[in-house]
PDB file of N, CA and C in Angstrom:
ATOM      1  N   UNK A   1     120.431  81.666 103.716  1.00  0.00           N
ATOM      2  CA  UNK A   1     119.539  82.743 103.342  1.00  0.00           C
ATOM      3  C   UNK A   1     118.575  82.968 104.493  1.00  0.00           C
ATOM      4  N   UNK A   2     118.171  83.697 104.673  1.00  0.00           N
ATOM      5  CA  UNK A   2     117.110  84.263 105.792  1.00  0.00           C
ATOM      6  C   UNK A   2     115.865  83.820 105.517  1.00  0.00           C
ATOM      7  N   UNK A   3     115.229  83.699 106.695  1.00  0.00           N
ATOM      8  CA  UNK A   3     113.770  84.231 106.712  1.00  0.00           C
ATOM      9  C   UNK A   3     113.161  84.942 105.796  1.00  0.00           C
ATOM     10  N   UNK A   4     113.430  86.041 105.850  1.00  0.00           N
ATOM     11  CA  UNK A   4     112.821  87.145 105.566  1.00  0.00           C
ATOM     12  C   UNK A   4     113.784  88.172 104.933  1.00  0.00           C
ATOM     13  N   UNK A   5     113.919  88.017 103.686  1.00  0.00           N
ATOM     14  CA  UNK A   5     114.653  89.066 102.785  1.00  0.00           C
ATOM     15  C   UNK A   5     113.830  90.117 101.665  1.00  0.00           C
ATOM     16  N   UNK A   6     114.249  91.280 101.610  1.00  0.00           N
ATOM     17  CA  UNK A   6     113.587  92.046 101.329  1.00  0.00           C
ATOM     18  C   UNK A   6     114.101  93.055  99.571  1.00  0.00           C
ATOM     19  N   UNK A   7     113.356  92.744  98.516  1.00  0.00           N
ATOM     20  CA  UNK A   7     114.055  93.088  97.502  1.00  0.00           C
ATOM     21  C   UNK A   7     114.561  94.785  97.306  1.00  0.00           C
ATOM     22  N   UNK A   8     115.791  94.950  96.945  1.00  0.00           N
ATOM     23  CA  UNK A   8     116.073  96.541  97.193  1.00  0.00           C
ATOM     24  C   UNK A   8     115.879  96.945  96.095  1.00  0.00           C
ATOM     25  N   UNK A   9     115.268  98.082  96.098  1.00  0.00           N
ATOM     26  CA  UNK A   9     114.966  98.478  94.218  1.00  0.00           C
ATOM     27  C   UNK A   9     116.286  99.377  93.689  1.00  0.00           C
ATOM     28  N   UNK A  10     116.578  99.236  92.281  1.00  0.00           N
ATOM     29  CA  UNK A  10     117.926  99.467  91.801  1.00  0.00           C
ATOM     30  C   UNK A  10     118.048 101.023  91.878  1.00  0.00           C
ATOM     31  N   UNK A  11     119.440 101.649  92.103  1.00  0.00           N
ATOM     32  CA  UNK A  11     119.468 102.716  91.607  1.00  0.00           C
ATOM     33  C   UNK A  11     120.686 103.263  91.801  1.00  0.00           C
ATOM     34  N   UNK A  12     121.274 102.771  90.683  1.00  0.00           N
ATOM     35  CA  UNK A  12     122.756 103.024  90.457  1.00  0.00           C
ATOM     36  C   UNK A  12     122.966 104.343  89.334  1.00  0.00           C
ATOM     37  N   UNK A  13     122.615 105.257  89.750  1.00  0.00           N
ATOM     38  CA  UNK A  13     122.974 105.918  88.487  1.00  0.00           C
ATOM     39  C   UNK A  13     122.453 105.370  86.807  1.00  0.00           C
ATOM     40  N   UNK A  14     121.750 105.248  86.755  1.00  0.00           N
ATOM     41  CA  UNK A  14     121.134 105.027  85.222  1.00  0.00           C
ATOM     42  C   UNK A  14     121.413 103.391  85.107  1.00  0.00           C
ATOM     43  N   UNK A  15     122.361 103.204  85.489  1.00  0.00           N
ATOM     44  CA  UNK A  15     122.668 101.654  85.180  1.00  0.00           C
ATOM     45  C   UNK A  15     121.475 100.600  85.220  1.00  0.00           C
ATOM     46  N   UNK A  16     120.998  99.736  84.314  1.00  0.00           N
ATOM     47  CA  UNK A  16     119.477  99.335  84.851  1.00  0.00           C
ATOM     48  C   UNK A  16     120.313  97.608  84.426  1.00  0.00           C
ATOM     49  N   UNK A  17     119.729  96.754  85.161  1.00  0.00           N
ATOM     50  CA  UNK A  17     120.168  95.671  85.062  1.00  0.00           C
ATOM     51  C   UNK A  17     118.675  94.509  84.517  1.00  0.00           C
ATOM     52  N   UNK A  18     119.127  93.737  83.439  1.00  0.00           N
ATOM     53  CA  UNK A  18     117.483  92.774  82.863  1.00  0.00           C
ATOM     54  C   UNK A  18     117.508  91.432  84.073  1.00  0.00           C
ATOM     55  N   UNK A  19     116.590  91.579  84.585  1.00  0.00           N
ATOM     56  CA  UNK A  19     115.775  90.831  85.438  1.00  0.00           C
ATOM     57  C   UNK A  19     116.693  90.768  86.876  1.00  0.00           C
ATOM     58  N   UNK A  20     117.606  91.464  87.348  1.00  0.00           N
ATOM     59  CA  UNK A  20     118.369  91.267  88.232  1.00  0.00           C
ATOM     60  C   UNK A  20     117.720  91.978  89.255  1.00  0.00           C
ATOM     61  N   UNK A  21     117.723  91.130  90.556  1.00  0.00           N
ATOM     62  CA  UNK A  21     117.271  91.710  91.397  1.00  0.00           C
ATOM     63  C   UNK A  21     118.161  91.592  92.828  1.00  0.00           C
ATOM     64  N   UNK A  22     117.755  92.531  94.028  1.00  0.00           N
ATOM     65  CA  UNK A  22     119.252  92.250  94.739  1.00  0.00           C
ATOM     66  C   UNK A  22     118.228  92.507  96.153  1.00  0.00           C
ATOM     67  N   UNK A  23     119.245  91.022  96.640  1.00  0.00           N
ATOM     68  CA  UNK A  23     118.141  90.727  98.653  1.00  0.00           C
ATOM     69  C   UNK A  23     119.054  90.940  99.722  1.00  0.00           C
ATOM     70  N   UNK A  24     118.382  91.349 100.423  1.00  0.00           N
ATOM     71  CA  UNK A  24     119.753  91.156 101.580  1.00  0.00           C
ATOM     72  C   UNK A  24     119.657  90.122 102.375  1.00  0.00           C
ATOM     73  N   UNK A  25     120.538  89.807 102.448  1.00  0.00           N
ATOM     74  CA  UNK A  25     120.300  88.263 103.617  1.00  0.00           C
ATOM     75  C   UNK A  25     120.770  88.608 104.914  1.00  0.00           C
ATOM     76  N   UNK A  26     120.581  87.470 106.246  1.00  0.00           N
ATOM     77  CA  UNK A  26     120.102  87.944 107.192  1.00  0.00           C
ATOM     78  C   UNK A  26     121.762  88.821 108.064  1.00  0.00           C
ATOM     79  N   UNK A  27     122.509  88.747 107.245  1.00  0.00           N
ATOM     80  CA  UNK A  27     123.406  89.397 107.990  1.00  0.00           C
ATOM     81  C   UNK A  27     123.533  91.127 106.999  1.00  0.00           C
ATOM     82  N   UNK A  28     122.639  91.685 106.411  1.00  0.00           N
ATOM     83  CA  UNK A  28     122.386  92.677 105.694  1.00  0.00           C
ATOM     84  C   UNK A  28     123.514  92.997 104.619  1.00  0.00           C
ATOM     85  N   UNK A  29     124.093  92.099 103.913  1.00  0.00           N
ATOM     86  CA  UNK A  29     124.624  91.668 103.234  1.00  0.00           C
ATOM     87  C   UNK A  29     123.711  91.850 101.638  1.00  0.00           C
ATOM     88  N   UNK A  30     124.197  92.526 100.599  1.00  0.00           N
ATOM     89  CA  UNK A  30     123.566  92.354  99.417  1.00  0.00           C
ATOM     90  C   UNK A  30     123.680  91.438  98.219  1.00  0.00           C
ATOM     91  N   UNK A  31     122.905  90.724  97.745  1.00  0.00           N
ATOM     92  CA  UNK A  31     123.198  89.204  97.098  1.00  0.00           C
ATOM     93  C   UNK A  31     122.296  89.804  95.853  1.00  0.00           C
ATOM     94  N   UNK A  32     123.165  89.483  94.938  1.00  0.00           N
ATOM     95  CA  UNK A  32     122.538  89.916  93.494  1.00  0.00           C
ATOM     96  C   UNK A  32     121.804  88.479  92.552  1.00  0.00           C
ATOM     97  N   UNK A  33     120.595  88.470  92.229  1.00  0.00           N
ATOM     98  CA  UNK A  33     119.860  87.453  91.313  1.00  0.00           C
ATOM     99  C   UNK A  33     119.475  87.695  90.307  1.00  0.00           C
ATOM    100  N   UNK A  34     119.652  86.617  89.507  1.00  0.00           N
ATOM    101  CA  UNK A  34     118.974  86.961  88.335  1.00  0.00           C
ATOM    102  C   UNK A  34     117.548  86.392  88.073  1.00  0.00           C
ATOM    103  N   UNK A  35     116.502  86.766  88.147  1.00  0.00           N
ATOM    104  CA  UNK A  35     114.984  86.053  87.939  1.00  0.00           C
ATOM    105  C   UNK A  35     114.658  85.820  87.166  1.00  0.00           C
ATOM    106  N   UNK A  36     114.241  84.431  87.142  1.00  0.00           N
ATOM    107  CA  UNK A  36     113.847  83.245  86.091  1.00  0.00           C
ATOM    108  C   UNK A  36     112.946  83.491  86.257  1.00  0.00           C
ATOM    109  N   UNK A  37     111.648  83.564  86.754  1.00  0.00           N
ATOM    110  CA  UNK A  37     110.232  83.087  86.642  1.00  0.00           C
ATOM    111  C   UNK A  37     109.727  83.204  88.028  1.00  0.00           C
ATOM    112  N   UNK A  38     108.267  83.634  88.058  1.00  0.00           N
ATOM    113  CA  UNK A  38     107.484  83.728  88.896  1.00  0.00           C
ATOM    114  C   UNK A  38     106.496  82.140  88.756  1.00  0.00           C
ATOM    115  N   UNK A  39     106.725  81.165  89.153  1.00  0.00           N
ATOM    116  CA  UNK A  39     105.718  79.979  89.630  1.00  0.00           C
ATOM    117  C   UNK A  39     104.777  80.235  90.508  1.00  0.00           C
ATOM    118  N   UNK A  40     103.174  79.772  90.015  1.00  0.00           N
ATOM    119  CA  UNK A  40     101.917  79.890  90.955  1.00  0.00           C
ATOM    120  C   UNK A  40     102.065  78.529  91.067  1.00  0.00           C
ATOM    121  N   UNK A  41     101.973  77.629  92.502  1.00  0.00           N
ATOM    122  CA  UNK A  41     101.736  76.908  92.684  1.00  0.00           C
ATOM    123  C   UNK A  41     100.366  76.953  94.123  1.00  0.00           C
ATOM    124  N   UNK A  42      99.556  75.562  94.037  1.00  0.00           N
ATOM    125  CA  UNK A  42      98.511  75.601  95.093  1.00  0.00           C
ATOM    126  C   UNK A  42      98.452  77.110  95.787  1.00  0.00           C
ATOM    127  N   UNK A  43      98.344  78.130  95.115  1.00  0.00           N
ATOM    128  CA  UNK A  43      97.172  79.507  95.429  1.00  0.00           C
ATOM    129  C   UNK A  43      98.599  80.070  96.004  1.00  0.00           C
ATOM    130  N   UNK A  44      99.782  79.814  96.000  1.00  0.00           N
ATOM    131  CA  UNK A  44     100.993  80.801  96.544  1.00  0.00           C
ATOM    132  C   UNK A  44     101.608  81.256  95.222  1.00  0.00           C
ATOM    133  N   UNK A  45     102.545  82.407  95.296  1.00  0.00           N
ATOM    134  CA  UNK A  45     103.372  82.280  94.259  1.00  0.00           C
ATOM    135  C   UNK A  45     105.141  82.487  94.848  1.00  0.00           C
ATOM    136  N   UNK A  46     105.655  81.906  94.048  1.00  0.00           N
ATOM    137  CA  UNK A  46     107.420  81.640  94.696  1.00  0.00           C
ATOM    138  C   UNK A  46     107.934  82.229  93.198  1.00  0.00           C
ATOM    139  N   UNK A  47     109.232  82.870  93.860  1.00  0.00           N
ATOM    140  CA  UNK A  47     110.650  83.270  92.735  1.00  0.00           C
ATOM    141  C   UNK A  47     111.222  82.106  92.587  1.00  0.00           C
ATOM    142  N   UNK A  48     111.579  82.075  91.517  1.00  0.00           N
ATOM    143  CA  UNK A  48     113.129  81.059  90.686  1.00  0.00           C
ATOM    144  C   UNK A  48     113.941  82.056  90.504  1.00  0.00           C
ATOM    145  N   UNK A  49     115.084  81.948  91.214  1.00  0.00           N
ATOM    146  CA  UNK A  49     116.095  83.123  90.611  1.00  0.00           C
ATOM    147  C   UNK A  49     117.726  82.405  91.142  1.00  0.00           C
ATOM    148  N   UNK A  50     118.004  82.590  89.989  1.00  0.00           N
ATOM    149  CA  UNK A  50     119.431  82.329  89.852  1.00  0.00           C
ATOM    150  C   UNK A  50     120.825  83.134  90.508  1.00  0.00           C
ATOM    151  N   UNK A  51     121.671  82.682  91.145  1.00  0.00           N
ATOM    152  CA  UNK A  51     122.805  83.641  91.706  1.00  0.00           C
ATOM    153  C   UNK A  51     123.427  84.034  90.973  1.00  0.00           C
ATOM    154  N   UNK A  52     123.807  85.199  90.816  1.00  0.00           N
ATOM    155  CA  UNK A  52     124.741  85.955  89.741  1.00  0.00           C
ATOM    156  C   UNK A  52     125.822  86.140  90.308  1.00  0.00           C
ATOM    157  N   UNK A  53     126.844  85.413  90.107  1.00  0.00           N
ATOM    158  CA  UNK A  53     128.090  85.935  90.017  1.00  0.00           C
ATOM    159  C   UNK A  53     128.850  85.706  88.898  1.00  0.00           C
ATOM    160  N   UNK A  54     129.223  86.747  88.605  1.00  0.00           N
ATOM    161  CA  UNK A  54     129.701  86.805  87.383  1.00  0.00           C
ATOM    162  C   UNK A  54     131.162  86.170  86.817  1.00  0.00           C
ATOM    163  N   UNK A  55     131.721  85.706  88.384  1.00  0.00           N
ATOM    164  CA  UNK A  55     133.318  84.936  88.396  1.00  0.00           C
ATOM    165  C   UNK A  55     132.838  83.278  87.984  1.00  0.00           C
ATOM    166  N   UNK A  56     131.906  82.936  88.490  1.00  0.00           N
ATOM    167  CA  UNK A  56     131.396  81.604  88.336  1.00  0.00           C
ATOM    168  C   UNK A  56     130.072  81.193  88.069  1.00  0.00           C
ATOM    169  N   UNK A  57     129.574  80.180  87.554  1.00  0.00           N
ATOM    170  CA  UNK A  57     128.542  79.875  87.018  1.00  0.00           C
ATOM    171  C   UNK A  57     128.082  79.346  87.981  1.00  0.00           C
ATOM    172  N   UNK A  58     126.800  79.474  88.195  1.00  0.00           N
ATOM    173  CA  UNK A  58     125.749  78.962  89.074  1.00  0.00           C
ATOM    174  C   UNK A  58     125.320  77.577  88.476  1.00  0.00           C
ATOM    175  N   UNK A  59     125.034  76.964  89.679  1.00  0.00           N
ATOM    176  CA  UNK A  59     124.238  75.235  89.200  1.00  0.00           C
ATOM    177  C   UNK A  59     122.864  75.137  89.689  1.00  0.00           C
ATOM    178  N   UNK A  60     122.891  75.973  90.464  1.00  0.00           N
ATOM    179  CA  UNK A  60     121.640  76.072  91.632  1.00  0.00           C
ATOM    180  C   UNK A  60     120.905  77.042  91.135  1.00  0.00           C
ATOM    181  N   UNK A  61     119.100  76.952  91.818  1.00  0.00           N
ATOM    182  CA  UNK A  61     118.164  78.335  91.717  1.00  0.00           C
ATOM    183  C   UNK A  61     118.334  78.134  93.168  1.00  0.00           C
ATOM    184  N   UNK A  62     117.600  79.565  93.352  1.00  0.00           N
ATOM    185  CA  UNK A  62     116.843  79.455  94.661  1.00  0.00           C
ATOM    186  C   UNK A  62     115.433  79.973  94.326  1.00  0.00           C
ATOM    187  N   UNK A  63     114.600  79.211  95.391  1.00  0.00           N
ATOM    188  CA  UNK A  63     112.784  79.298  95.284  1.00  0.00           C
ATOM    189  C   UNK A  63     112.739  80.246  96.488  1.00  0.00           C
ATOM    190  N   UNK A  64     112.446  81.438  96.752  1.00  0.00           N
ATOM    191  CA  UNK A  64     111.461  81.670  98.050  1.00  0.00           C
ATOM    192  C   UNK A  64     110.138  82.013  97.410  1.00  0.00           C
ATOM    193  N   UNK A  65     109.259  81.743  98.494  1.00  0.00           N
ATOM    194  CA  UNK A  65     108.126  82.402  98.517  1.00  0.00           C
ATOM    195  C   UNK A  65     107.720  83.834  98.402  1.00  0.00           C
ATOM    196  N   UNK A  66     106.541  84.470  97.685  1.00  0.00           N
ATOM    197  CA  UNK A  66     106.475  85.413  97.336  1.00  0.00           C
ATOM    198  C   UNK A  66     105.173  86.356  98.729  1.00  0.00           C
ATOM    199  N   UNK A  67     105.689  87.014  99.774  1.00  0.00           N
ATOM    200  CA  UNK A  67     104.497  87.359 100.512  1.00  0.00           C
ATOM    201  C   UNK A  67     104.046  88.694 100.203  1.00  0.00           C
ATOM    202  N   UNK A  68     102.781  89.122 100.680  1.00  0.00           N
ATOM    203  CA  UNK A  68     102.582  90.379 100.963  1.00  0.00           C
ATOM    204  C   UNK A  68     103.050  91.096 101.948  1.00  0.00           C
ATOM    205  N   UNK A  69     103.384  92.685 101.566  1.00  0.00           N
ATOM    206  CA  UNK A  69     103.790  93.687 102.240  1.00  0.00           C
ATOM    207  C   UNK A  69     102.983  94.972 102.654  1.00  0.00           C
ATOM    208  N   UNK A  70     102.885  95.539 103.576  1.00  0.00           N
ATOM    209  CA  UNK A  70     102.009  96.785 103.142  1.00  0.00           C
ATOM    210  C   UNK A  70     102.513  97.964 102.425  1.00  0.00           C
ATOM    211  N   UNK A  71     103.395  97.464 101.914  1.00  0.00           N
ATOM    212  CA  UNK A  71     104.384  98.765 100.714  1.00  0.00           C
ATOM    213  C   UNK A  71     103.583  98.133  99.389  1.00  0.00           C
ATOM    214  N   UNK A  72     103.082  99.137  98.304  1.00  0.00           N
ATOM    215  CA  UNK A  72     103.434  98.474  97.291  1.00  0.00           C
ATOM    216  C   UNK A  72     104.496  99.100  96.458  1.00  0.00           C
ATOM    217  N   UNK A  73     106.063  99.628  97.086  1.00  0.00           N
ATOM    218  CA  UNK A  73     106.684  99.752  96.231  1.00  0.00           C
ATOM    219  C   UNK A  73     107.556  98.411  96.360  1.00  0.00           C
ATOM    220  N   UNK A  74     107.585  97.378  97.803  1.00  0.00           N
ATOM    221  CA  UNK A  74     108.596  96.413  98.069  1.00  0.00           C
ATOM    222  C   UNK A  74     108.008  94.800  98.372  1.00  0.00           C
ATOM    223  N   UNK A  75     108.516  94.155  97.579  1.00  0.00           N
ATOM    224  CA  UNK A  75     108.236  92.627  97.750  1.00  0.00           C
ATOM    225  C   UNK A  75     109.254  91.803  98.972  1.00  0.00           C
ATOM    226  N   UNK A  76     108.481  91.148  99.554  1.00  0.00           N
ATOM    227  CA  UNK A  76     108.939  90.402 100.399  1.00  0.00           C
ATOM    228  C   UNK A  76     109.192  88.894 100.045  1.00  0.00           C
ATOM    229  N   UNK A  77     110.247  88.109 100.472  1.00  0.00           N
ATOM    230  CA  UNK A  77     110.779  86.942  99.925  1.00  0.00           C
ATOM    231  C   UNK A  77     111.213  85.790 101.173  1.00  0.00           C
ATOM    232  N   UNK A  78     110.298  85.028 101.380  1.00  0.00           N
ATOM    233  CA  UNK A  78     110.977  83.854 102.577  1.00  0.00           C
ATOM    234  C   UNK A  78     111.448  82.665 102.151  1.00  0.00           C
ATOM    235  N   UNK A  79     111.977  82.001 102.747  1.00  0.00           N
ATOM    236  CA  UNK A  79     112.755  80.973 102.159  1.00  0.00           C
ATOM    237  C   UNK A  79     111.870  80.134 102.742  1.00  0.00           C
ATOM    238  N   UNK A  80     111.425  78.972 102.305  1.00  0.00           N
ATOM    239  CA  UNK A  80     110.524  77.374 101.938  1.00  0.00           C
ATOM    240  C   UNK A  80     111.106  76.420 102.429  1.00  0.00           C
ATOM    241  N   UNK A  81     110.751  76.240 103.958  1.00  0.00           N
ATOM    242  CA  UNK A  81     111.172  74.777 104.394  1.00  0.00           C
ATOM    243  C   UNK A  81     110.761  73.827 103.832  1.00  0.00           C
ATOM    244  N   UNK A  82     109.362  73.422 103.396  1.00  0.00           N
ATOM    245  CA  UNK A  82     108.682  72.622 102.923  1.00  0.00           C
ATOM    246  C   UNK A  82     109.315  71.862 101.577  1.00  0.00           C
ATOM    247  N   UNK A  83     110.228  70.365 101.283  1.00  0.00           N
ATOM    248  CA  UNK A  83     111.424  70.327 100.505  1.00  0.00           C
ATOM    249  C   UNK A  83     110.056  69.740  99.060  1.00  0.00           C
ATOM    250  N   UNK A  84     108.544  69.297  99.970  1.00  0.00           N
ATOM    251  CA  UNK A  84     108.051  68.586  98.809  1.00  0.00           C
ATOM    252  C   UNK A  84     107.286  70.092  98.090  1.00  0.00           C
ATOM    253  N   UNK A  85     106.978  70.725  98.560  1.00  0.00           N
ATOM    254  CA  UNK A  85     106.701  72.256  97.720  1.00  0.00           C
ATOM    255  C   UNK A  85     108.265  72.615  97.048  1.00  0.00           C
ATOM    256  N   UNK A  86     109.223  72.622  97.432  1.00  0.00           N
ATOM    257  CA  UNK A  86     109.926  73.086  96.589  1.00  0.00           C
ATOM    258  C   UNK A  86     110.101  72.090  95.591  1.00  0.00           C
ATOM    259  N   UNK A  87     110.390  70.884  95.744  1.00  0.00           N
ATOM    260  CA  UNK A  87     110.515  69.746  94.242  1.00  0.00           C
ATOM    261  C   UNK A  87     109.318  69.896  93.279  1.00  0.00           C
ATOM    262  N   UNK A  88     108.087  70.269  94.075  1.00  0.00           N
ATOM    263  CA  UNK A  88     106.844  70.535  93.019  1.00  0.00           C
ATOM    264  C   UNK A  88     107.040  71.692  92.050  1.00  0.00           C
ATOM    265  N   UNK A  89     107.697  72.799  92.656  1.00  0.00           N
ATOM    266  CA  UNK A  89     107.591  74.204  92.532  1.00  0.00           C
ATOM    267  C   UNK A  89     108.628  74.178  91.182  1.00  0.00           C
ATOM    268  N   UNK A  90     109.984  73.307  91.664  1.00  0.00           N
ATOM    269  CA  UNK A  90     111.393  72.948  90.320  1.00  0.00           C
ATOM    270  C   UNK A  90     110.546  72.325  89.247  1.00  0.00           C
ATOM    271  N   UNK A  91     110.155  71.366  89.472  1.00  0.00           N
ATOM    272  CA  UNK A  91     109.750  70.234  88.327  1.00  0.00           C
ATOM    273  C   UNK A  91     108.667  71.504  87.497  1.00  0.00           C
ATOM    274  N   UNK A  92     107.588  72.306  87.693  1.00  0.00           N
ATOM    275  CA  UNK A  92     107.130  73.071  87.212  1.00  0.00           C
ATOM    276  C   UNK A  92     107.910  73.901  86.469  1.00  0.00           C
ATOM    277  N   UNK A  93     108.979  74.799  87.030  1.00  0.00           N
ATOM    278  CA  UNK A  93     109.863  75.454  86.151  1.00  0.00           C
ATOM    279  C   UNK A  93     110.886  74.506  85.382  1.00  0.00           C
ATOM    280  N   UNK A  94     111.007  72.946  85.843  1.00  0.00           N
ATOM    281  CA  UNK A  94     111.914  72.562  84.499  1.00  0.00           C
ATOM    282  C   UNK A  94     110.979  72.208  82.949  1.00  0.00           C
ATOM    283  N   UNK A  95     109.817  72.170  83.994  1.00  0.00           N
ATOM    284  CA  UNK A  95     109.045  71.880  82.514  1.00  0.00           C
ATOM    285  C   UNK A  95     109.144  72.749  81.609  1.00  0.00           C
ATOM    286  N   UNK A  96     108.379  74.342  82.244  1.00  0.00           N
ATOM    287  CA  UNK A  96     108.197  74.910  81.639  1.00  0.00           C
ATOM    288  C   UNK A  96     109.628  75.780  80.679  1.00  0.00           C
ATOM    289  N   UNK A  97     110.636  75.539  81.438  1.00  0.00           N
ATOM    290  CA  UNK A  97     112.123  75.917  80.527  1.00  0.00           C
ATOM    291  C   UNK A  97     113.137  75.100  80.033  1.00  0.00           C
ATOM    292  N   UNK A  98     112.277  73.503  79.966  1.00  0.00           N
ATOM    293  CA  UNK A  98     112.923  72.465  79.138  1.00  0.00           C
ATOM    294  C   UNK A  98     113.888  72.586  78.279  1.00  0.00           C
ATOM    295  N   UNK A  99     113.353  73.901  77.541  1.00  0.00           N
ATOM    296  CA  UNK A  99     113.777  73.979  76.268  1.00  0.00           C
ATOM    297  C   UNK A  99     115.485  75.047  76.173  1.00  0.00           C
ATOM    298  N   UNK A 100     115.257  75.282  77.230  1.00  0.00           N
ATOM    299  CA  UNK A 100     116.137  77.061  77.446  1.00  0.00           C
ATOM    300  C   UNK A 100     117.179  76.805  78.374  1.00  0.00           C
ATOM    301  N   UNK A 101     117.197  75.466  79.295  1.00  0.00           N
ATOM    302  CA  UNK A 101     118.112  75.016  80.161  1.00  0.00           C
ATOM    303  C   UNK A 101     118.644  73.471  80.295  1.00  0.00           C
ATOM    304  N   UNK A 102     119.511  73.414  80.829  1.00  0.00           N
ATOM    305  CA  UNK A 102     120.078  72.049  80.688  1.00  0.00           C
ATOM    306  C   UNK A 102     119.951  71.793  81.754  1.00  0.00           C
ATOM    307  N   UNK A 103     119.067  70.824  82.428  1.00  0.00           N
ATOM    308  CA  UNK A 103     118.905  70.284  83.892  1.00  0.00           C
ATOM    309  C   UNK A 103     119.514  69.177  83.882  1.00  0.00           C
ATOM    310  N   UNK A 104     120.098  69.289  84.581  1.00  0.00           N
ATOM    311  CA  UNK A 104     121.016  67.868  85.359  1.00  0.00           C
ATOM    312  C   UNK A 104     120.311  67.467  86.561  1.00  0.00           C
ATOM    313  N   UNK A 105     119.718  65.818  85.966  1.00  0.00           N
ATOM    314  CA  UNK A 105     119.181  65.127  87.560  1.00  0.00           C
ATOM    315  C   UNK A 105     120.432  64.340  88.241  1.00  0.00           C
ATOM    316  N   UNK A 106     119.617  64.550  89.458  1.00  0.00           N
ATOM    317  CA  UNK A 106     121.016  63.839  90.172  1.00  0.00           C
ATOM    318  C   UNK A 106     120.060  62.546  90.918  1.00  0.00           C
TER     319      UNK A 106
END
């Protein structure tokens, strides 16, 4: 995933999709997600969003970070080197969707 991916807003002909959102990654390539949750952690906020493909089930989220843009029609999304912000950032969303998902520790 890139750096710096940029969410495209939908517009397929009426078709509206629930919580799906679609990034391009760094080879401008379009990757469709489904969004779990917005996490505030220490004064940032990061996406949880799940890969949608619809041939196979996902095991994985992905976290990026949530930045500012000077659009406000478009959100910007970087990907989180930092592995102990992202384990903080999971353990927050497994808490909070304990109930709604089946987490497998490894």
């Amino acid at each position: 995933m890139s750096d710096d991916v940029k969410n495209v807003p939908q517009d397929q002909e009426g078709e509206e999709l629930d919580n799906i959102i679609v990034l391009n990654d760094e080879n401008g390539d379009e990757i469709e997600f489904e969004f779990l949750d917005l996490i505030e952690y220490e004064g940032e906020e990061y996406v949880v969003l799940l890969p949608h493909d619809e041939e196979e089930e996902a095991d994985e989220v992905v976290i990026l970070k949530l930045e500012d843009t000077d659009s406000e029609d478009e959100e910007s999304y970087v990907s989180v080197d930092d592995e102990e912000v992202l384990q903080n950032v999971f353990e927050i969303f497994k808490e909070k969707f304990k109930d709604e998902f089946n987490f497998i520790d490894e």
